[in-house]
Structures are given as structure tokens and as C-alpha cells.
Protein backbone atom coordinates (compact mmCIF):
# COMPACT_ATOMS: atom_id res chain seq x y z
CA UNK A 1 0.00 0.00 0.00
CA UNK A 2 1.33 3.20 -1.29
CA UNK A 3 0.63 6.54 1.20
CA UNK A 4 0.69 10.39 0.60
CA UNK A 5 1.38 12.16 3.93
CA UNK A 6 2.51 16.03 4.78
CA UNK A 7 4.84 16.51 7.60
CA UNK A 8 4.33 19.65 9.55
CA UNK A 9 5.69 21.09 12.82
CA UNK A 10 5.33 23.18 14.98
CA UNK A 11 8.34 24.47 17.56
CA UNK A 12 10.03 21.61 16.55
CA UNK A 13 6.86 19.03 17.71
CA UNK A 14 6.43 17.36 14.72
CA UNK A 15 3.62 15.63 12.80
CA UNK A 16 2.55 13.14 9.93
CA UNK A 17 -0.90 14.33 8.38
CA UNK A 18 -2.58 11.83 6.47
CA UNK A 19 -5.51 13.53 4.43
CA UNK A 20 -8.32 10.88 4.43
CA UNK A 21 -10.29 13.72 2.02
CA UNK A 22 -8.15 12.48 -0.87
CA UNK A 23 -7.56 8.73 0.76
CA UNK A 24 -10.37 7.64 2.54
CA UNK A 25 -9.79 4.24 2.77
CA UNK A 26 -6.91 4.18 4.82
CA UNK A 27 -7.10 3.18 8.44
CA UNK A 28 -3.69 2.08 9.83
CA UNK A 29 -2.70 -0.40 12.91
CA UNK A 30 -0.60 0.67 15.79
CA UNK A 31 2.28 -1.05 14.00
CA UNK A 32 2.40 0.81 11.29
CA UNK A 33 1.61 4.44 12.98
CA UNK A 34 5.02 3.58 14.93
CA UNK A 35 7.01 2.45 12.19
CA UNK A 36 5.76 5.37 10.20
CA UNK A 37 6.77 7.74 13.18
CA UNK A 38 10.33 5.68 13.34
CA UNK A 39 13.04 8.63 12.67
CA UNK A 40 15.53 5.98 11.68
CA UNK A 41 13.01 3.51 9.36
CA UNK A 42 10.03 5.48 8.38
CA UNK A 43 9.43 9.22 7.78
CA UNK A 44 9.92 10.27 11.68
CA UNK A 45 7.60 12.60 13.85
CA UNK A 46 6.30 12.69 17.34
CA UNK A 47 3.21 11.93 16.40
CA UNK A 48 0.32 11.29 13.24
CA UNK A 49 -2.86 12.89 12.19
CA UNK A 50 -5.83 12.17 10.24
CA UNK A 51 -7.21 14.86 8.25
CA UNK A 52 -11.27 14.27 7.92
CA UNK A 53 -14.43 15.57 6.96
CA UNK A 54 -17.13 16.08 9.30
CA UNK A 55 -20.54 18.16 8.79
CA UNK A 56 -20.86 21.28 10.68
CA UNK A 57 -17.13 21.40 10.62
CA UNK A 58 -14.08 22.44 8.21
CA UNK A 59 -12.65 19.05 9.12
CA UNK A 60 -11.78 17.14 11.96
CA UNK A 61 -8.63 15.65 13.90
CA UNK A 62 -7.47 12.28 15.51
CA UNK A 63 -4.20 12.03 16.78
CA UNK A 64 -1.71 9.53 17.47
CA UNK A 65 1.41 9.44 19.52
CA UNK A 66 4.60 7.52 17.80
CA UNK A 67 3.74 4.50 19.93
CA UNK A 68 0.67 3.97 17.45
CA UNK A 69 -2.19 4.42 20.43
CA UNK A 70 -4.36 7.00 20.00
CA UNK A 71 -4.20 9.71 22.36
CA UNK A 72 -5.77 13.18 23.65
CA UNK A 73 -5.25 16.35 22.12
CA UNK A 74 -1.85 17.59 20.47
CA UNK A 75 -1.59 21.85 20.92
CA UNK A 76 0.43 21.80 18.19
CA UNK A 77 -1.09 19.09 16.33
CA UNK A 78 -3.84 21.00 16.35
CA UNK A 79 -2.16 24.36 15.03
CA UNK A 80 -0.14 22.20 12.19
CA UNK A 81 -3.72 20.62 11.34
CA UNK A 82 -5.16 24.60 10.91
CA UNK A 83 -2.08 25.51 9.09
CA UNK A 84 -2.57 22.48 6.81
CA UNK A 85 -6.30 23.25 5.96
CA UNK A 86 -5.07 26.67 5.13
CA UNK A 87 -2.60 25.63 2.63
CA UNK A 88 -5.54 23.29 0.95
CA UNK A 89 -6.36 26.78 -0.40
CA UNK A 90 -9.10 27.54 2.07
CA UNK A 91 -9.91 30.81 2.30
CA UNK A 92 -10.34 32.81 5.72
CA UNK A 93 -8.88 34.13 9.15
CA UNK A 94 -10.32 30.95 10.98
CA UNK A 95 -11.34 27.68 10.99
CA UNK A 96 -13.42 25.89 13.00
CA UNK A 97 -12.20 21.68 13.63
CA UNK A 98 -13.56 18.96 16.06
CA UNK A 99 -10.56 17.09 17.79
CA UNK A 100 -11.28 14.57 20.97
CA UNK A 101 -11.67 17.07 23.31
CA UNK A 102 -14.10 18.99 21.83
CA UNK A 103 -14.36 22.06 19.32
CA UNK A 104 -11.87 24.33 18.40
CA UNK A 105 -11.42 27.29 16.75
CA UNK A 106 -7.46 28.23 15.33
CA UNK A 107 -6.68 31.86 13.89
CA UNK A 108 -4.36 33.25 11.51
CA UNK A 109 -2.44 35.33 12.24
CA UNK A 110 -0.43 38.48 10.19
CA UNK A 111 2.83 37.53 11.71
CA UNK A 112 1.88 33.82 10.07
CA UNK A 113 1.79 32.08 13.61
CA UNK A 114 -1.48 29.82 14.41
CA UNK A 115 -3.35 30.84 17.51
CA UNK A 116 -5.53 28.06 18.81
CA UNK A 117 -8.62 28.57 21.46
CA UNK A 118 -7.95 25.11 23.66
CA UNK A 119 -9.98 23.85 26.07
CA UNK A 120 -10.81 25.81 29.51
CA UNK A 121 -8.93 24.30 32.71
CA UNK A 122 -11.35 23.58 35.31
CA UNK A 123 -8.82 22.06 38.10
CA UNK A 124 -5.61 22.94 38.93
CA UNK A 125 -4.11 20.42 41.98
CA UNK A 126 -1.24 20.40 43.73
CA UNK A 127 0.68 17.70 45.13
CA UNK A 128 4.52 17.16 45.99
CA UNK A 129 5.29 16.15 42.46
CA UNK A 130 3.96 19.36 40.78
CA UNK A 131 1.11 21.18 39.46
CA UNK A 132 -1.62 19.16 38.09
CA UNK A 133 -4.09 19.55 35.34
CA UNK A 134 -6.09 18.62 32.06
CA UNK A 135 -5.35 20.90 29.13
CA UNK A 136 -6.46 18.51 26.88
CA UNK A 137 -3.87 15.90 27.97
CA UNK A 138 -2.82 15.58 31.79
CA UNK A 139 0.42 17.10 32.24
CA UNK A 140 2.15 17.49 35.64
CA UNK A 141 4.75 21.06 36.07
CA UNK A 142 7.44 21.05 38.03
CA UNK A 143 9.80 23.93 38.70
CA UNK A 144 13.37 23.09 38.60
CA UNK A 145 16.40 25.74 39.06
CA UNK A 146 18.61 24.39 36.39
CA UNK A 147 16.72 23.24 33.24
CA UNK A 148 19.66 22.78 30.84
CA UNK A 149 21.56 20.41 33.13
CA UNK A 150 18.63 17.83 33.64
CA UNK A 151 18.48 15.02 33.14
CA UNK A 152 15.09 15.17 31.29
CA UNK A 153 14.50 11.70 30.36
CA UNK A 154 15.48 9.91 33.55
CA UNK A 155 13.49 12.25 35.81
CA UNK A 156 10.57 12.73 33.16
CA UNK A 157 9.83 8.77 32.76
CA UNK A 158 9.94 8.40 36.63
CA UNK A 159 7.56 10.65 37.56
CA UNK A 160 5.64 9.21 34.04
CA UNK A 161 5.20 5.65 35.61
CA UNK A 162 5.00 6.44 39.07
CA UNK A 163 2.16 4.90 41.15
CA UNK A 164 0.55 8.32 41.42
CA UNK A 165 -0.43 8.73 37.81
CA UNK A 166 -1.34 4.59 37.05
CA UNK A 167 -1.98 3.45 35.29
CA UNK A 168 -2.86 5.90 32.50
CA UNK A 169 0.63 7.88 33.48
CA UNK A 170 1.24 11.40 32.38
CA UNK A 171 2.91 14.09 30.53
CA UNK A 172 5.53 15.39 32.38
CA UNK A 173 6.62 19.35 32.06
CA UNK A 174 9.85 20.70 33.69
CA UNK A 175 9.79 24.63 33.61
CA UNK A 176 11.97 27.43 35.03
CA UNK A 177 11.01 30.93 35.31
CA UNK A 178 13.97 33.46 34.03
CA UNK A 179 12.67 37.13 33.98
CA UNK A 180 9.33 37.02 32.32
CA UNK A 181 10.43 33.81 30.14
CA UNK A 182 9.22 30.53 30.84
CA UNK A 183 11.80 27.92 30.44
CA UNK A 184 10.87 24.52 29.43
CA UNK A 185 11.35 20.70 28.70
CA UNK A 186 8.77 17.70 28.23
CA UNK A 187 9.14 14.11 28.52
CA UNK A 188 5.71 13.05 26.04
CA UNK A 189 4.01 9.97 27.12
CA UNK A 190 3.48 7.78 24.12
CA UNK A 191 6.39 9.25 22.62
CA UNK A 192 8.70 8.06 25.71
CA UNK A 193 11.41 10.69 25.46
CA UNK A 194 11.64 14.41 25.09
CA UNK A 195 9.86 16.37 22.22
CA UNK A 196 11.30 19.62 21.21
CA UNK A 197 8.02 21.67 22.35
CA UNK A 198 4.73 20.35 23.06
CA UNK A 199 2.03 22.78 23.11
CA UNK A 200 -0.35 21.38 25.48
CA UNK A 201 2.77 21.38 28.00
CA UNK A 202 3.27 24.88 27.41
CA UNK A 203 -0.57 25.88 28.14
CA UNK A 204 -0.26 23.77 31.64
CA UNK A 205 3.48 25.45 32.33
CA UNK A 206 1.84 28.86 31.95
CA UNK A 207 -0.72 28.32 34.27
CA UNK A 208 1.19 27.09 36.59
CA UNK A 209 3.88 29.56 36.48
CA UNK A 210 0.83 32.06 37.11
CA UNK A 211 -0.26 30.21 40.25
CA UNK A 212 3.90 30.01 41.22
CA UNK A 213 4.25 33.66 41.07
CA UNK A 214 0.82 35.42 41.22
CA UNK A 215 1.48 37.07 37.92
CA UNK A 216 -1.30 37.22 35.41
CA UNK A 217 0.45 38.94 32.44
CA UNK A 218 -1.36 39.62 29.36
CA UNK A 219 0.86 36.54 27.00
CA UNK A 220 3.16 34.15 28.32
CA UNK A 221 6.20 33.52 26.41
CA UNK A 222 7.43 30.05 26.76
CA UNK A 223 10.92 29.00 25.29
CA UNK A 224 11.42 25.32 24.42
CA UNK A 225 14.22 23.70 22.61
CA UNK A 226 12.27 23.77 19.25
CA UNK A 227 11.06 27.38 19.67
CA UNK A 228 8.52 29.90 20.62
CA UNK A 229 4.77 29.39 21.94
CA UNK A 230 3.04 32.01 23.63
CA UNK A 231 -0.10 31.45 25.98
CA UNK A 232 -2.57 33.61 27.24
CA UNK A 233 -5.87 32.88 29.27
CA UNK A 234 -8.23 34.61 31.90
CA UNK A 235 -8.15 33.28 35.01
CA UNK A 236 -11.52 33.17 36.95
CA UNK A 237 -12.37 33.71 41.09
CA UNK A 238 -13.21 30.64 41.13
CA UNK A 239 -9.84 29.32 40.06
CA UNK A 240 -10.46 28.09 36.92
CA UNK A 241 -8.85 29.39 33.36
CA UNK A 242 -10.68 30.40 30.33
CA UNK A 243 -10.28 31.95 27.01
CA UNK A 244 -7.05 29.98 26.58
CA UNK A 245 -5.29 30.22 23.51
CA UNK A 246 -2.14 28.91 22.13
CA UNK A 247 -0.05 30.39 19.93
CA UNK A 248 3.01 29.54 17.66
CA UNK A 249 4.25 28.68 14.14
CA UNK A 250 3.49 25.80 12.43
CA UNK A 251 5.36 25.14 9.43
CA UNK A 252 4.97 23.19 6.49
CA UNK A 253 7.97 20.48 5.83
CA UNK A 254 7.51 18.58 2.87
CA UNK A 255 5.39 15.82 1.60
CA UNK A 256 5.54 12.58 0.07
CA UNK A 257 4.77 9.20 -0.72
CA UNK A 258 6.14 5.90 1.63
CA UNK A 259 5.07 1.79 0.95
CA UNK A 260 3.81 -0.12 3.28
């Protein structure tokens, strides 16, 4: 079987998008997801999308991580996924999409970055290991001192299979705050290792970094090692977070054909 895919990224986080408009017939095991999502023997991302129609919608979005299980929703995923309908030749400043966690609505923006409206966060807990929360994925923040020096993936996949998050486990976010910069690293369940930015991550490091420090500014500029996001929100009395939005490039790659 013969596949056209797009590869698109954003901050680094990168994606397969496989339109099912054009190829409708294709539905692919876990197996092949991961090998797909192999850097060294397939095409190599963090993660793969389908690309699908849906009425009442411009199109819709399922997501896998490069395990092959589907997961929850990808920030970034999402943005690539916008940035992809627009170069379909869709006209507009917005689109409108249906991903697992509901609806969402991405903008365009004059600088060319994708700003996405994500989910509100409801909950916000607190335990020893971190701040807690659902941004569309669960994702745990800790604040470290020295980010650079790490070690990500050792302290990331402890915390990811620890007894408090079975057995589901949990994306795990290590931030530091430098000025009015937020610092930080992920260790992505289902991808098992660090991913240059992850989008969701940045949306719960923000928050948290808010609840750290008591500072509500108007954007949050988050630094990871694949780039730039930016996250802004309102934050309610009653301690939950609305009007979040997401913000970031997402760039176009290349595409291609692979066999299967």
C-alpha cells in the first residue's frame, strides 16, 4: 500500500498528516503508525494525524502518539492541522475543527503564527510532584532551578510511571522561570522521550507559572528547545482558566509518498 502524507511542525513538535479527504480508505494499525513515526526507518515525527471531513465542521482531527495508540489532544497538532487546511487553499482568518476534546477554533495570524482557542482548565491540583491539570492531555509542572543540566529523560519517565499517575501515566513538564520567560522541557508519554516543544505542555506550564508567582500577564512567552509558543488565558475567582489560547508557528515540511 502506497501513502501520501505532509509533515508539519510546529516548535520543533512534529507531525505526519494523512488527508483521508483524498484517501479515505486508509485506516492504519498501531504497528504501522510507529514504524511510520520511526526517525531511523520510516518518515519520523512525534506523532500522526488524520485529516477528515465532518458536517458542521471544516474538518476534523485524531491524533496519534509515535507509539501507534491513540491519544488526547496535540496543541500543536492541532495548530499544524489549521495551518494544513489553510494551505488546501481555504480561504479565511479561521477555521473551526472537532478534535477529541471537543471544538476548536485556530486563527491566523499576520505575523503567520497559528493561535488556537484550547480547552478551559477547570482544576488545577497540587501535590509534591507538581502542578496538576487537564489541558487537553494531563500534564504534571514542576519547577526546577537548572533546566539545561537535567536530566530530562530519567526524571521525566519516573515521575511518568510512578504509582501516582497509574496506570494511565502522564505528561511530564519541567519549567523554570527566568525574567518574564518561561523555560521549558517535556518528557511526552506515548512518545517516551523528550519532544522539542509540546504545546499542550506549554498551556499547563503557563498556568502554573501564574499560580507560582501570582502574575497574570497579558501573554506568556514560553521558550522550548524547538522554539517559541506564547499562551494567554483569563483566570476566573473561582480558580479556573478560560479563554485559553495557544499560539506559535506551524510550518509546512515537505510531503511525500512511503510503501507499506
Amino acid at each position: 500500500m502506497k501513502i501520501s502524507f505532509y509533515k508539519y511542525h510546529g516548535a520543533g513538535n512534529d507531525f505526519i498528516i494523512i488527508d483521508r479527504t483524498e484517501t479515505p480508505d486508509i485506516e492504519l494499525s498501531a504497528e504501522e503508525i510507529s514504524f511510520l513515526c520511526d526517525r531511523r526507518k520510516g518518515i519520523g515525527a512525534d506523532g500522526l494525524m488524520y485529516y477528515d471531513s465532518l458536517d458542521g465542521y471544516e474538518f476534523t482531527m485524531s491524533y496519534f502518539n509515535a507509539d501507534g495508540k491513540e491519544s488526547t489532544m496535540c496543541g500543536n497538532g492541532g495548530r499544524c492541522m489549521a495551518a494544513y487546511w489553510k494551505h488546501k487553499g481555504n480561504e479565511g482568518n479561521q477555521v473551526r475543527f472537532k478534535s477529541i476534546d471537543g471544538d476548536h477554533t485556530a486563527f491566523f495570524m499576520a505575523n503567520e503564527n497559528v493561535n488556537l482557542e484550547m480547552r478551559d482548565i477547570k482544576v488545577v491540583k497540587v501535590s509534591e510532584s507538581g502542578y496538576i491539570m487537564d489541558t487537553g492531555s494531563p500534564h504534571l509542572v514542576r519547577f526546577v532551578d537548572d533546566i539545561e543540566t537535567l536530566n530530562l529523560q530519567e526524571e521525566g519517565r519516573k515521575i511518568r510511571y510512578s504509582n501516582e499517575f497509574a496506570p494511565e501515566g502522564i505528561n511530564v513538564n519541567f519549567a523554570q522561570l527566568k525574567g518574564d520567560k518561561i523555560y521549558i522541557r517535556t518528557y511526552e508519554r506515548g512518545v517516551e522521550a523528550e519532544t522539542m516543544s509540546c504545546g499542550t505542555g506549554s498551556v499547563a506550564a503557563a498556568v502554573a507559572a501564574s499560580l507560582q508567582t501570582g502574575a497574570l500577564p497579558d501573554r506568556h512567552e514560553l521558550i522550548a528547545p524547538g522554539g517559541k509558543l506564547f499562551v494567554s488565558f483569563t483566570k476566573k475567582p473561582d480558580g479556573s482558566f478560560r479563554n485559553v489560547l495557544l499560539e506559535g508557528p506551524a510550518i509546512f515540511v515537505f510531503k511525500g509518498t512511503i510503501q507499506l
